[in-house]
PDB file of N, CA and C in Angstrom:
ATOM      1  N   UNK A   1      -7.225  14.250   1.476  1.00  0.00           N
ATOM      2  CA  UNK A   1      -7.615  13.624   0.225  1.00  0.00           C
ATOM      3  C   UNK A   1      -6.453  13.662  -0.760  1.00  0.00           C
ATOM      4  N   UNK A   2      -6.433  12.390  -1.354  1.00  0.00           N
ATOM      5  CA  UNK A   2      -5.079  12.720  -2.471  1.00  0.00           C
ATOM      6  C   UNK A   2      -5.985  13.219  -4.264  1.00  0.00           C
ATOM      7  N   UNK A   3      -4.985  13.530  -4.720  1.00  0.00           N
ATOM      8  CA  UNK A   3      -4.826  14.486  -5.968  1.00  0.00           C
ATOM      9  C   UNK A   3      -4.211  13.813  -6.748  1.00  0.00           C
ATOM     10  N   UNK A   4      -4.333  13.480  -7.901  1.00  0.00           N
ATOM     11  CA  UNK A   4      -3.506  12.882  -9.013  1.00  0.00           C
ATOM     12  C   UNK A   4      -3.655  13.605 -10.569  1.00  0.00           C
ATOM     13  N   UNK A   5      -2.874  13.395 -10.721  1.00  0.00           N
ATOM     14  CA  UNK A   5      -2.687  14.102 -12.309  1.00  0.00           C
ATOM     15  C   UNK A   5      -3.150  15.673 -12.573  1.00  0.00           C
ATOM     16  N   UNK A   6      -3.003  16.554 -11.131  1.00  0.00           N
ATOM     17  CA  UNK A   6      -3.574  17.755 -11.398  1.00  0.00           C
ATOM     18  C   UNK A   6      -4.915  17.974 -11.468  1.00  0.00           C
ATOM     19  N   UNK A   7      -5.978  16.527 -11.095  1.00  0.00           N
ATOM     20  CA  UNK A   7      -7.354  16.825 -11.308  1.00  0.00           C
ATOM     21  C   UNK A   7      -7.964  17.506  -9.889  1.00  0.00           C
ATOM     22  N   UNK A   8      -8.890  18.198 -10.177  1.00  0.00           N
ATOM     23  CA  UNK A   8      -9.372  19.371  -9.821  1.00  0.00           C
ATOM     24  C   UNK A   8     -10.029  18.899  -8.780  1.00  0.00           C
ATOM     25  N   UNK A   9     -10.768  17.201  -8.536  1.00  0.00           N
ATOM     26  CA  UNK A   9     -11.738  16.839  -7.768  1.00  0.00           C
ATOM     27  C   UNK A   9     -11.020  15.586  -7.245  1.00  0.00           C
ATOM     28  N   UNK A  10     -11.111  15.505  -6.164  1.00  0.00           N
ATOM     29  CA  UNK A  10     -10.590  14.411  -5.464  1.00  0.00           C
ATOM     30  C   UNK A  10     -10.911  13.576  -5.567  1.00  0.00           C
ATOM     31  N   UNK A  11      -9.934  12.095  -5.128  1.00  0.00           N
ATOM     32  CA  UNK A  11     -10.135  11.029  -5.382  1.00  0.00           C
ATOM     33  C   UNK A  11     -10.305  10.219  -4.496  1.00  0.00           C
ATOM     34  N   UNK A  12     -11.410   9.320  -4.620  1.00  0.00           N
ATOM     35  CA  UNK A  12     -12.002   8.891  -3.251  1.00  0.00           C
ATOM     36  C   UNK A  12     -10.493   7.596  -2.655  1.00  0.00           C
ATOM     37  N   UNK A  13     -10.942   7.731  -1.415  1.00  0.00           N
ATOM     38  CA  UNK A  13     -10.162   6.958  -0.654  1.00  0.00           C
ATOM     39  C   UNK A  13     -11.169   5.893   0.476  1.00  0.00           C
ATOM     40  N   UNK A  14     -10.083   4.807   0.596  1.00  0.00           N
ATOM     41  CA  UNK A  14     -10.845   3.605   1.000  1.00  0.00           C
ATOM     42  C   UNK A  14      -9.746   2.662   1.824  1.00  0.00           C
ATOM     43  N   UNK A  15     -10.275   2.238   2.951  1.00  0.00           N
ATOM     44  CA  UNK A  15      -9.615   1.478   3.718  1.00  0.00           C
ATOM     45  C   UNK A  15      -9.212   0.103   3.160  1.00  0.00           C
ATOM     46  N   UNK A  16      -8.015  -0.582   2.882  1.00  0.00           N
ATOM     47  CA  UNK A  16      -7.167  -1.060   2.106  1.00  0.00           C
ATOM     48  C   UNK A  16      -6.296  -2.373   2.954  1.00  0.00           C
ATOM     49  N   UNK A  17      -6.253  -3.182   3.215  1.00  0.00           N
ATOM     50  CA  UNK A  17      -5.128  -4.126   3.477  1.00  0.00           C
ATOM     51  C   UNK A  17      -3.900  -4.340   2.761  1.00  0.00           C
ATOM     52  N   UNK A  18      -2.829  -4.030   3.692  1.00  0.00           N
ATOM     53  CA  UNK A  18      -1.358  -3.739   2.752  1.00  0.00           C
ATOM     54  C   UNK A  18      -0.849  -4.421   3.607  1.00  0.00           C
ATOM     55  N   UNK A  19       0.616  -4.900   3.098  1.00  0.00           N
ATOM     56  CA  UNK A  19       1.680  -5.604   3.505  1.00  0.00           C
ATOM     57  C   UNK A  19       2.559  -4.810   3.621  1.00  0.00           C
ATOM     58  N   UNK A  20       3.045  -4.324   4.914  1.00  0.00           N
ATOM     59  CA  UNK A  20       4.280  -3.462   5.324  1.00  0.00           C
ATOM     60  C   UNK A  20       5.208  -3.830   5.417  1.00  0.00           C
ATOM     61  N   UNK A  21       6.004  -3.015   4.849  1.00  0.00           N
ATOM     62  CA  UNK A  21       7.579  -3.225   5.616  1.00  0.00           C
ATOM     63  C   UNK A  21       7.989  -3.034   7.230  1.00  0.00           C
ATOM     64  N   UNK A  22       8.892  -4.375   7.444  1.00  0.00           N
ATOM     65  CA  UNK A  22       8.240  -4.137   8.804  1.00  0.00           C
ATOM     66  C   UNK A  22       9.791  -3.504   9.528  1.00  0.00           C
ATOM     67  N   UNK A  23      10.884  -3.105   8.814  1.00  0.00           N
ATOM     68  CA  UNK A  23      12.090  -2.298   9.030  1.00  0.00           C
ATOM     69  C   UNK A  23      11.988  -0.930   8.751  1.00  0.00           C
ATOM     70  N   UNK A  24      12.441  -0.219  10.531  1.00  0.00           N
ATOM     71  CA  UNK A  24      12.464   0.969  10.292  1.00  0.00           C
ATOM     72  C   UNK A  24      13.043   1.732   9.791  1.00  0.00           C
ATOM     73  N   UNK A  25      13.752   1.353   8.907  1.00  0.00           N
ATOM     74  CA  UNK A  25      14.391   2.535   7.926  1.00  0.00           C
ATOM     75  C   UNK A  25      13.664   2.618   6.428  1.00  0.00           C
ATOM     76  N   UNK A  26      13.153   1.235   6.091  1.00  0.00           N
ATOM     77  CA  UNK A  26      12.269   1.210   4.894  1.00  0.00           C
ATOM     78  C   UNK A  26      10.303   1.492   4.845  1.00  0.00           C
ATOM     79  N   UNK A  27      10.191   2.613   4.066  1.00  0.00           N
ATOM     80  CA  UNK A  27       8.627   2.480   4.373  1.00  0.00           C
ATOM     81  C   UNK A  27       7.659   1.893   2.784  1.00  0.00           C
ATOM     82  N   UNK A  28       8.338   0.655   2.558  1.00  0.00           N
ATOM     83  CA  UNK A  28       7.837  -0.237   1.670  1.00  0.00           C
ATOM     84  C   UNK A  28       6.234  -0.572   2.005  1.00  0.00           C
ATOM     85  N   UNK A  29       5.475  -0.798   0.721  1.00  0.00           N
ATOM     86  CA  UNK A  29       4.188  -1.312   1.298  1.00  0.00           C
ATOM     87  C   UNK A  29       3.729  -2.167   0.277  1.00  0.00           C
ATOM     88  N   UNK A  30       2.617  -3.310  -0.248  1.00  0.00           N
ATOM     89  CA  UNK A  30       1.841  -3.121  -1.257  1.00  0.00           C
ATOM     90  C   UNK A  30       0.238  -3.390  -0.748  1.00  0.00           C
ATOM     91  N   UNK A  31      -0.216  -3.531  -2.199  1.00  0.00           N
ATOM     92  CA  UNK A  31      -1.850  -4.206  -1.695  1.00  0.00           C
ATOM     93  C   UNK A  31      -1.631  -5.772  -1.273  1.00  0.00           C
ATOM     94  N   UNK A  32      -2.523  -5.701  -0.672  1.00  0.00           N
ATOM     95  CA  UNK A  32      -2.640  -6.785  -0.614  1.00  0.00           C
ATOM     96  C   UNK A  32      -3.069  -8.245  -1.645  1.00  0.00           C
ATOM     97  N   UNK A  33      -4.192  -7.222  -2.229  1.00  0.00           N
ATOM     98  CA  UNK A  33      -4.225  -8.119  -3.615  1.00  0.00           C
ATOM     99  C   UNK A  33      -3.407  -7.886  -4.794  1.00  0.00           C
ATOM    100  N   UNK A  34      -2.282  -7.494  -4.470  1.00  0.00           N
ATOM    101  CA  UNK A  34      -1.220  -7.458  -5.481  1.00  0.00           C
ATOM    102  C   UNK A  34       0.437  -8.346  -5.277  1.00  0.00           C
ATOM    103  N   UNK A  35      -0.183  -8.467  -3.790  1.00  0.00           N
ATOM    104  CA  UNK A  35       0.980  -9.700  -3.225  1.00  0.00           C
ATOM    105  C   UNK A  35       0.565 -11.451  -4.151  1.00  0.00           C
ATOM    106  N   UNK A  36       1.600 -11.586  -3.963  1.00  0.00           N
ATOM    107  CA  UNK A  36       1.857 -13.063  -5.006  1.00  0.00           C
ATOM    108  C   UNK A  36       1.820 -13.935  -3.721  1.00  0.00           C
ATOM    109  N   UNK A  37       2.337 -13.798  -2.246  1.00  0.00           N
ATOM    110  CA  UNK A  37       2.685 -14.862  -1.369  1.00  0.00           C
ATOM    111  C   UNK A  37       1.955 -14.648  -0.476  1.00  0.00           C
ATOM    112  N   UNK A  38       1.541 -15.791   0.796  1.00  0.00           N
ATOM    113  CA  UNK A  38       1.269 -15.413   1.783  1.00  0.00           C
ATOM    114  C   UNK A  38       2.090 -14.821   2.710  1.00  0.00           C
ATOM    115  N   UNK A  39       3.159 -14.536   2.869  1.00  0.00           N
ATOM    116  CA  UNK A  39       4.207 -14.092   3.593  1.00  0.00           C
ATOM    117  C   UNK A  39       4.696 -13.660   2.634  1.00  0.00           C
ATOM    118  N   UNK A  40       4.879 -12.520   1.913  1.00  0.00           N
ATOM    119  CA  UNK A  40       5.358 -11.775   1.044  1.00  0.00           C
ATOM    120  C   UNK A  40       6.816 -11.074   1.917  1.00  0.00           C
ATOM    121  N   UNK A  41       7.912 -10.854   1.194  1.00  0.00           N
ATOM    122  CA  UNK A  41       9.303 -10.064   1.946  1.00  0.00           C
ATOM    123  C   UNK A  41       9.071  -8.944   0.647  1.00  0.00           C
ATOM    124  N   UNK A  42       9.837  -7.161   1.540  1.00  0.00           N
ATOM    125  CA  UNK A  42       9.822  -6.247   1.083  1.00  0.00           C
ATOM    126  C   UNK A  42      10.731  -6.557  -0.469  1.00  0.00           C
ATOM    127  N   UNK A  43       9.826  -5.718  -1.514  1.00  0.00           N
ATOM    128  CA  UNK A  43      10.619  -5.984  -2.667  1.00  0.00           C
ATOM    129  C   UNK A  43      11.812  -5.065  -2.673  1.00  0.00           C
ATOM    130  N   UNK A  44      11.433  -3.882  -1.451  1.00  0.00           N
ATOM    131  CA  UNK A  44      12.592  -2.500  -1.528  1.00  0.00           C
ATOM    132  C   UNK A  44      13.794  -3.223  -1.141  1.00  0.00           C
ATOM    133  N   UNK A  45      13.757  -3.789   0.327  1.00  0.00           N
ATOM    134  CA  UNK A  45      14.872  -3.646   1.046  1.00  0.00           C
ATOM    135  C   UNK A  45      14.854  -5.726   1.745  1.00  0.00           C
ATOM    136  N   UNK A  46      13.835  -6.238   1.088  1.00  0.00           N
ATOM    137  CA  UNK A  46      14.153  -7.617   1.247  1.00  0.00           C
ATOM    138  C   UNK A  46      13.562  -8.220   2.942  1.00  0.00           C
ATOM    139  N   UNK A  47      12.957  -7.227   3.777  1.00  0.00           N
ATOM    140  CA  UNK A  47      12.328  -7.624   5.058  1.00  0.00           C
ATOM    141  C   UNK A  47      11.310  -8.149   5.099  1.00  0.00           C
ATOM    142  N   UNK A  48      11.046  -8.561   6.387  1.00  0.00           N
ATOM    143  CA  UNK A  48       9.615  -9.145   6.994  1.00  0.00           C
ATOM    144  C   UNK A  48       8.640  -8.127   6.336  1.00  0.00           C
ATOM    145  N   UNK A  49       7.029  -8.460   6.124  1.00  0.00           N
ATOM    146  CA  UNK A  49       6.503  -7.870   5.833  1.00  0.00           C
ATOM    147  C   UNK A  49       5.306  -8.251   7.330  1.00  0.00           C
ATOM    148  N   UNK A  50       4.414  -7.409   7.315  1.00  0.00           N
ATOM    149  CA  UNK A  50       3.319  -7.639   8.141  1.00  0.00           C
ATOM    150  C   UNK A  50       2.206  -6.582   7.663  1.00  0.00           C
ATOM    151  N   UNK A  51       0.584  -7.303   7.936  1.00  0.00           N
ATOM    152  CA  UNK A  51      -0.207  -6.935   7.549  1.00  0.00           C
ATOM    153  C   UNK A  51      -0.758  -5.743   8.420  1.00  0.00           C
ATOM    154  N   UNK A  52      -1.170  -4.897   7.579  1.00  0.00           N
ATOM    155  CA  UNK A  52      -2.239  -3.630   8.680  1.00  0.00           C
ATOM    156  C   UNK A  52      -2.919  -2.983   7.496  1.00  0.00           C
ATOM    157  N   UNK A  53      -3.799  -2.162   8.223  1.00  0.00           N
ATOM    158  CA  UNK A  53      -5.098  -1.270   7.122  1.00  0.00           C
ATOM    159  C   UNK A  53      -4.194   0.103   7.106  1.00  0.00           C
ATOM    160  N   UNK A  54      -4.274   0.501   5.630  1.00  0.00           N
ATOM    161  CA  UNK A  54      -3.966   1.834   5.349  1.00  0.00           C
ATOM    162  C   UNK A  54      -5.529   2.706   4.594  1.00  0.00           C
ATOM    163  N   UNK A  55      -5.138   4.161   4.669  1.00  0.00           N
ATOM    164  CA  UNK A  55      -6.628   4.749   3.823  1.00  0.00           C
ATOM    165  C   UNK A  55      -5.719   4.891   2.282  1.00  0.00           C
ATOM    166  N   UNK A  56      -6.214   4.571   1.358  1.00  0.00           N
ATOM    167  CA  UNK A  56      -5.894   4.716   0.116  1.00  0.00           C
ATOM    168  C   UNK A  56      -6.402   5.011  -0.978  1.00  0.00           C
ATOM    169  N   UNK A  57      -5.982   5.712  -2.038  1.00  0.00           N
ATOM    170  CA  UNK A  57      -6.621   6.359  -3.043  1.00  0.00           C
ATOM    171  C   UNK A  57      -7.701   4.481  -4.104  1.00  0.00           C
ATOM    172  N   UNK A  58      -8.450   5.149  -3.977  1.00  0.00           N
ATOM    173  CA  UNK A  58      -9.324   3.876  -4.945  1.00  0.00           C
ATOM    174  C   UNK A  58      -9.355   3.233  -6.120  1.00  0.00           C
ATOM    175  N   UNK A  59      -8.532   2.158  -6.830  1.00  0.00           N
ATOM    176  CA  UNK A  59      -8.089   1.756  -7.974  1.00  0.00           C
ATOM    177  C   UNK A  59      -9.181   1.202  -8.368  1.00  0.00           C
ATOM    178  N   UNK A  60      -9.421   1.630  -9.878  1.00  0.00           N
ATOM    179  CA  UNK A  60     -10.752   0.731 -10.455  1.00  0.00           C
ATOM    180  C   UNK A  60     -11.761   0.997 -10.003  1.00  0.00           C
ATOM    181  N   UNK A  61     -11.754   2.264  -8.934  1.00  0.00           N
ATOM    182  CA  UNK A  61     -13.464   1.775  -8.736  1.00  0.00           C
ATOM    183  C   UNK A  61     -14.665   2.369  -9.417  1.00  0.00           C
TER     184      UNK A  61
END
């Protein structure tokens, strides 16, 4: 479970669609609903991106 800001009670986590970096030296990611493109390239290191599910801490919910 992740922890933020020192709070005492965890923060729920939730299966997520992200856009990876798809170069192994960069471990770039975002949401998916925070991508602007359908084929989005890494903003770190400028690569292919490709889609997969990560578990992630829950924004907004």
């Amino acid at each position: 479970m992740a922890y933020f800001n020192n709070q005492k009670e965890p923060v729920p986590e939730v299966e997520t669609t992200v856009w990876a970096c798809t170069s192994d030296d960069c471990n770039g990611f975002m949401r998916e609903n925070f991508s602007f493109g359908e084929h989005p390239e890494c903003p770190l290191c400028h690569s292919e991106m490709k889609k997969e599910v990560r578990v992630l801490p829950l924004i907004g919910g």
